[in-house]
C-alpha atoms as a PDB file:
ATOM      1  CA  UNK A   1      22.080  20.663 -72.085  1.00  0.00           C
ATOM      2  CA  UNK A   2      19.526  18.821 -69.930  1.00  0.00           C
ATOM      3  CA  UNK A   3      17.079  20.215 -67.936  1.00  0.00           C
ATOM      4  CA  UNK A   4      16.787  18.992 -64.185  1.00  0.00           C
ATOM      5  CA  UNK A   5      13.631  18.208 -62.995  1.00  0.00           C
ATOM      6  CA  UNK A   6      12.747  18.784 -59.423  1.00  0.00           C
ATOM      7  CA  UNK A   7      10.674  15.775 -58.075  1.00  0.00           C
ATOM      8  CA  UNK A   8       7.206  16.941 -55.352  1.00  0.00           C
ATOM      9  CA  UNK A   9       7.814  13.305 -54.063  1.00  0.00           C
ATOM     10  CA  UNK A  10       9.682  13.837 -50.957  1.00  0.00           C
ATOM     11  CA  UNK A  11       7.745  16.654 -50.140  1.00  0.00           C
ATOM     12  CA  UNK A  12       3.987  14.671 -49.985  1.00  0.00           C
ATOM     13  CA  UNK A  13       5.729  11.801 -48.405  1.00  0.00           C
ATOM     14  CA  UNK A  14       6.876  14.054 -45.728  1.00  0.00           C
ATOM     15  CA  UNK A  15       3.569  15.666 -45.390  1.00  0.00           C
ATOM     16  CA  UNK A  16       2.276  12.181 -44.324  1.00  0.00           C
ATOM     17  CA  UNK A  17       5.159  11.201 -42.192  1.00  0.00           C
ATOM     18  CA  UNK A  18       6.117  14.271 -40.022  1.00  0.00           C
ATOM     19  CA  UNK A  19       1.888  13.999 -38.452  1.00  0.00           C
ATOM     20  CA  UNK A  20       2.927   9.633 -38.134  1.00  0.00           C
ATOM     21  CA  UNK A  21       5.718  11.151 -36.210  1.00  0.00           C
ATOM     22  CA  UNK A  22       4.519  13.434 -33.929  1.00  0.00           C
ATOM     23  CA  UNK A  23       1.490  10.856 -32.689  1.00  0.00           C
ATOM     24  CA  UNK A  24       3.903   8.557 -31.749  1.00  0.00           C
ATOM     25  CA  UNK A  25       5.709  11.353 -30.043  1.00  0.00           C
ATOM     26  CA  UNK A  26       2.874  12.291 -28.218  1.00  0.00           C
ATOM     27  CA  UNK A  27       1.784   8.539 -27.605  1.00  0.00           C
ATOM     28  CA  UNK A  28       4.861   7.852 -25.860  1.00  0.00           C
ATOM     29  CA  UNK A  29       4.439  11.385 -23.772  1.00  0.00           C
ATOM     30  CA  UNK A  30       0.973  10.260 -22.571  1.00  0.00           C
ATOM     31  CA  UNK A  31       1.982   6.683 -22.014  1.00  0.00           C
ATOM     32  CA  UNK A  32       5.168   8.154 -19.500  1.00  0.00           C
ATOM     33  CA  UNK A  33       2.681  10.618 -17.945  1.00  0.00           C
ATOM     34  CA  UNK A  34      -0.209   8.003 -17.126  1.00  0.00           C
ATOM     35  CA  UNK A  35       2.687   5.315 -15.877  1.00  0.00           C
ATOM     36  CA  UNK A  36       4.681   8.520 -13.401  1.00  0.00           C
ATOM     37  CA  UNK A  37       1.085   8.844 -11.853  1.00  0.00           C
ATOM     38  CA  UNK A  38       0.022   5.277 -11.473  1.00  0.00           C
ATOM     39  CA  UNK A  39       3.532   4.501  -9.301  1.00  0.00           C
ATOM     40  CA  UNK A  40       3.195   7.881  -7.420  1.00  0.00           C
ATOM     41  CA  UNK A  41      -1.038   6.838  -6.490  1.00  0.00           C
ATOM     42  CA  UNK A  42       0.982   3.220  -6.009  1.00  0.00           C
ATOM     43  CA  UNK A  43       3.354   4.223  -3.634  1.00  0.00           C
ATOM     44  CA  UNK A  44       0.912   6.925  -1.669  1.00  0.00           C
ATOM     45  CA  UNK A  45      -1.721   4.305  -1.224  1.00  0.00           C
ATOM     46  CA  UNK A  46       1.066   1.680   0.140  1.00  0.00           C
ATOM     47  CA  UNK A  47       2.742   3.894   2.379  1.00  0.00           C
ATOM     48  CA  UNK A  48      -0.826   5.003   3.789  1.00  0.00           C
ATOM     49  CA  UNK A  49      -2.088   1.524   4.147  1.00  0.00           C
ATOM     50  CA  UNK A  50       1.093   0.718   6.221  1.00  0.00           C
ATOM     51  CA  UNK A  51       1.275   4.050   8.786  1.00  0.00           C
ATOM     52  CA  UNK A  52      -2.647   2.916   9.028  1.00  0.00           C
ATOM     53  CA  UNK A  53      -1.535  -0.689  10.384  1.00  0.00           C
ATOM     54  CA  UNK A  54       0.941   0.944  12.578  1.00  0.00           C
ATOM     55  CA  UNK A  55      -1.196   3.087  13.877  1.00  0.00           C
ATOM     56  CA  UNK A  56      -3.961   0.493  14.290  1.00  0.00           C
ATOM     57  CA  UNK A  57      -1.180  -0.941  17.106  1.00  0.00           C
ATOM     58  CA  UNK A  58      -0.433   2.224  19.146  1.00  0.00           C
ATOM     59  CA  UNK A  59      -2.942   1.999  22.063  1.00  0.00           C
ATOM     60  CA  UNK A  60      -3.856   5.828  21.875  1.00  0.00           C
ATOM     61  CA  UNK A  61      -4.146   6.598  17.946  1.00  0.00           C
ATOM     62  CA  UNK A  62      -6.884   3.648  17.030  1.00  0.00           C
ATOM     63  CA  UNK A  63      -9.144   4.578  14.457  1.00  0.00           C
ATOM     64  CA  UNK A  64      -7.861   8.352  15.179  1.00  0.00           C
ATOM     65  CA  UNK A  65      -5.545   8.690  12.760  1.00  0.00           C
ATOM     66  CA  UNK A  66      -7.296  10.075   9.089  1.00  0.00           C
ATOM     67  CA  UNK A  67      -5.750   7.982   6.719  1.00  0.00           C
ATOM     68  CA  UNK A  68      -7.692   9.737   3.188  1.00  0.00           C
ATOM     69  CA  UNK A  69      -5.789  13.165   4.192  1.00  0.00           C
ATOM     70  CA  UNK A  70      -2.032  11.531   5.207  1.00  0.00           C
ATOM     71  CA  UNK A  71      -2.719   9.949   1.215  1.00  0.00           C
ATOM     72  CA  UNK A  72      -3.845  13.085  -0.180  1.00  0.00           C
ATOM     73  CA  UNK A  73      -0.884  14.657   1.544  1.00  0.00           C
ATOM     74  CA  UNK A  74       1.336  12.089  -0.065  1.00  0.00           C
ATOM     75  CA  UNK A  75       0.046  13.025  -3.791  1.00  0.00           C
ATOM     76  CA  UNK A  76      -0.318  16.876  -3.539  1.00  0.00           C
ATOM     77  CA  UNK A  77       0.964  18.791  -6.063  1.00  0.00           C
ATOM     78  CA  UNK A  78       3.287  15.292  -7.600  1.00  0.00           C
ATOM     79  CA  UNK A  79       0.402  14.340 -10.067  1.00  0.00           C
ATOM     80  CA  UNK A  80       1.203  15.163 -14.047  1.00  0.00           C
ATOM     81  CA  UNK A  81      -2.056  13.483 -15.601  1.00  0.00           C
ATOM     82  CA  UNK A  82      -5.140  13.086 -13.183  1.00  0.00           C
ATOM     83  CA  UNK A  83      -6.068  16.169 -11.226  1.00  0.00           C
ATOM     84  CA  UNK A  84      -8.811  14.835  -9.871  1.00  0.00           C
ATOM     85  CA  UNK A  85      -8.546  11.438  -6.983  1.00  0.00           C
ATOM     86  CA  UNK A  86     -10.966   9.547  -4.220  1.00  0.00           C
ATOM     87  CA  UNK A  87      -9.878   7.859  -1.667  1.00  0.00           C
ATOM     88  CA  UNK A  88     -11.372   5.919   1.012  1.00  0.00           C
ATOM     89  CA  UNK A  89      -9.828   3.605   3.449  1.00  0.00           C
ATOM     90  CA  UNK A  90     -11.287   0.989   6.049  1.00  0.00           C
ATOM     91  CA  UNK A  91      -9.659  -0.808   9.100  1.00  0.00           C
ATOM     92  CA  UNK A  92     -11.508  -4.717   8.809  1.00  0.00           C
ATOM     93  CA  UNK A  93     -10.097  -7.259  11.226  1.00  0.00           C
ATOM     94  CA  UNK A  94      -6.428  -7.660  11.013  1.00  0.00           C
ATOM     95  CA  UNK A  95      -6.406  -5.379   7.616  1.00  0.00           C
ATOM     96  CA  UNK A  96      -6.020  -1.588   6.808  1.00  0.00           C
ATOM     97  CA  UNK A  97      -7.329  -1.137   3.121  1.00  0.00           C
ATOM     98  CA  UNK A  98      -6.846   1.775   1.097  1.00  0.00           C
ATOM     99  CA  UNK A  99      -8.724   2.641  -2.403  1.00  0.00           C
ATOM    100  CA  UNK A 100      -7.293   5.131  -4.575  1.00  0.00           C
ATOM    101  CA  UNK A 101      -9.869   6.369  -7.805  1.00  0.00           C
ATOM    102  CA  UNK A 102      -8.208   8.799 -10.131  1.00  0.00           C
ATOM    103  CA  UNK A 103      -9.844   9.613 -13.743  1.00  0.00           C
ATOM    104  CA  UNK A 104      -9.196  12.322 -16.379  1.00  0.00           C
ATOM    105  CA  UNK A 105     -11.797  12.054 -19.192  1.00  0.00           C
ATOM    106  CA  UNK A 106     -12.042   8.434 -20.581  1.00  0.00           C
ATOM    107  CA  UNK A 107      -8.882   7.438 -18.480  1.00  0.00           C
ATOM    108  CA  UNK A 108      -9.547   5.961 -14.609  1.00  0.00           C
ATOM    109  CA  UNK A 109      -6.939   4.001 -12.598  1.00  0.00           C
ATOM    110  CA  UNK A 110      -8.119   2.126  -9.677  1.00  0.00           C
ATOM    111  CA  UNK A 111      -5.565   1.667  -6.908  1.00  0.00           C
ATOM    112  CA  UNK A 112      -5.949  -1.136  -3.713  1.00  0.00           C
ATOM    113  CA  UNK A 113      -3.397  -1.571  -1.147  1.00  0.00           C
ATOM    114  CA  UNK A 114      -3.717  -3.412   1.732  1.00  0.00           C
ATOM    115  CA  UNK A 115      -1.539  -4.205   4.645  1.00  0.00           C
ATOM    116  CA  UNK A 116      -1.442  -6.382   7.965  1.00  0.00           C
ATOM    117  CA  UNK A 117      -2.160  -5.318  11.196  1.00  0.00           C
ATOM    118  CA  UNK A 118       0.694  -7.337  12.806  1.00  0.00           C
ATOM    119  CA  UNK A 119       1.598  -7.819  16.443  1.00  0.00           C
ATOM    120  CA  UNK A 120       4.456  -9.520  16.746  1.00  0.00           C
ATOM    121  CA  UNK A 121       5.230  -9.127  20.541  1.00  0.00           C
ATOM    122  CA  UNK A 122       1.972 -10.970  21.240  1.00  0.00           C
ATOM    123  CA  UNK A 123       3.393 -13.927  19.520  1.00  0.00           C
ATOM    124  CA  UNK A 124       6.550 -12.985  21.175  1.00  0.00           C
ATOM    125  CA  UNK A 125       4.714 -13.577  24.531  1.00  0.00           C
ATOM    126  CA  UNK A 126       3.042 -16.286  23.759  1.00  0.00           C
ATOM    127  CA  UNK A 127       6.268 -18.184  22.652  1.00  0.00           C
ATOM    128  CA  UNK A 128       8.356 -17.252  26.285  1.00  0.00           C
ATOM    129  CA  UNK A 129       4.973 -17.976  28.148  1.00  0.00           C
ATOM    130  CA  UNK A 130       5.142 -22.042  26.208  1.00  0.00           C
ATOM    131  CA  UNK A 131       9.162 -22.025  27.096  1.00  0.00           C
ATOM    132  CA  UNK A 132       8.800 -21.084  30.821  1.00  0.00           C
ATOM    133  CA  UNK A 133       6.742 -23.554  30.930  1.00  0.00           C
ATOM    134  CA  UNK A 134       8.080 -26.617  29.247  1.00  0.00           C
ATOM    135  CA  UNK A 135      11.157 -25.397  31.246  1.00  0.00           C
ATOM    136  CA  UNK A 136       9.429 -25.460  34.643  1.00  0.00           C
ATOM    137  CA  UNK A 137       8.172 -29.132  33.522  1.00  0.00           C
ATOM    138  CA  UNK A 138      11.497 -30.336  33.321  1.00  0.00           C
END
């Protein structure tokens, strides 16, 4: 009869894999966490910076309109990773701006959108205004 030895080698090669294993795991959790709150700052801070260039139009709500609470509305409570977010907008010229800061420890994200203040039925004007009058010179 022989005698069957039971090998420890599985066992300490497990004891360095199954720790391997769970950092990636975790990795990979952190990685979808910090990407799901960069699109949702993305998406707050373009949707803001377009409302703002809307609003910049309507002849009553110029520069009335308070652009940092409409984005913090946007991001309350949808945030898995940074708790803690600044943000500051400015109207310059034909452009509404918005900045988003977010940081958790040694992590930060910096977010810019900007969008157009367009006003297309000026152009629009402008345009019927040259045709009435080429017509009228022929």
């Amino acid at each position: 009869m022989q005698r069957k030895t039971v090998r420890g080698v599985i066992t300490v090669e497990m004891s360095y894999l199954i720790p391997l294993i769970l950092l990636v795991f975790i990795l990979i959790i952190e990685t979808a966490f910090y990407f799901h709150d960069k699109n949702i700052l993305l998406g707050a801070a373009a949707e803001t910076a377009v409302v703002g260039a809307q609003a910049e139009r309507w002849p009553g709500k110029k520069g009335k309109i308070d652009l940092s609470a409409f984005c913090q509305e946007r991001i309350q409570g949808k945030l898995i990773l940074f708790s803690d977010t600044e943000i500051s907008d400015s109207v310059s010229g034909d452009w509404v701006r918005i900045e988003i800061a977010a940081a958790k420890g040694k992590r930060k994200l910096h977010i810019v959108q900007k969008a157009a203040i367009v006003e297309p039925e000026k152009k629009i004007r402008r345009k019927r205004i040259c045709f009435r009058q080429n017509m009228n010179q022929n």
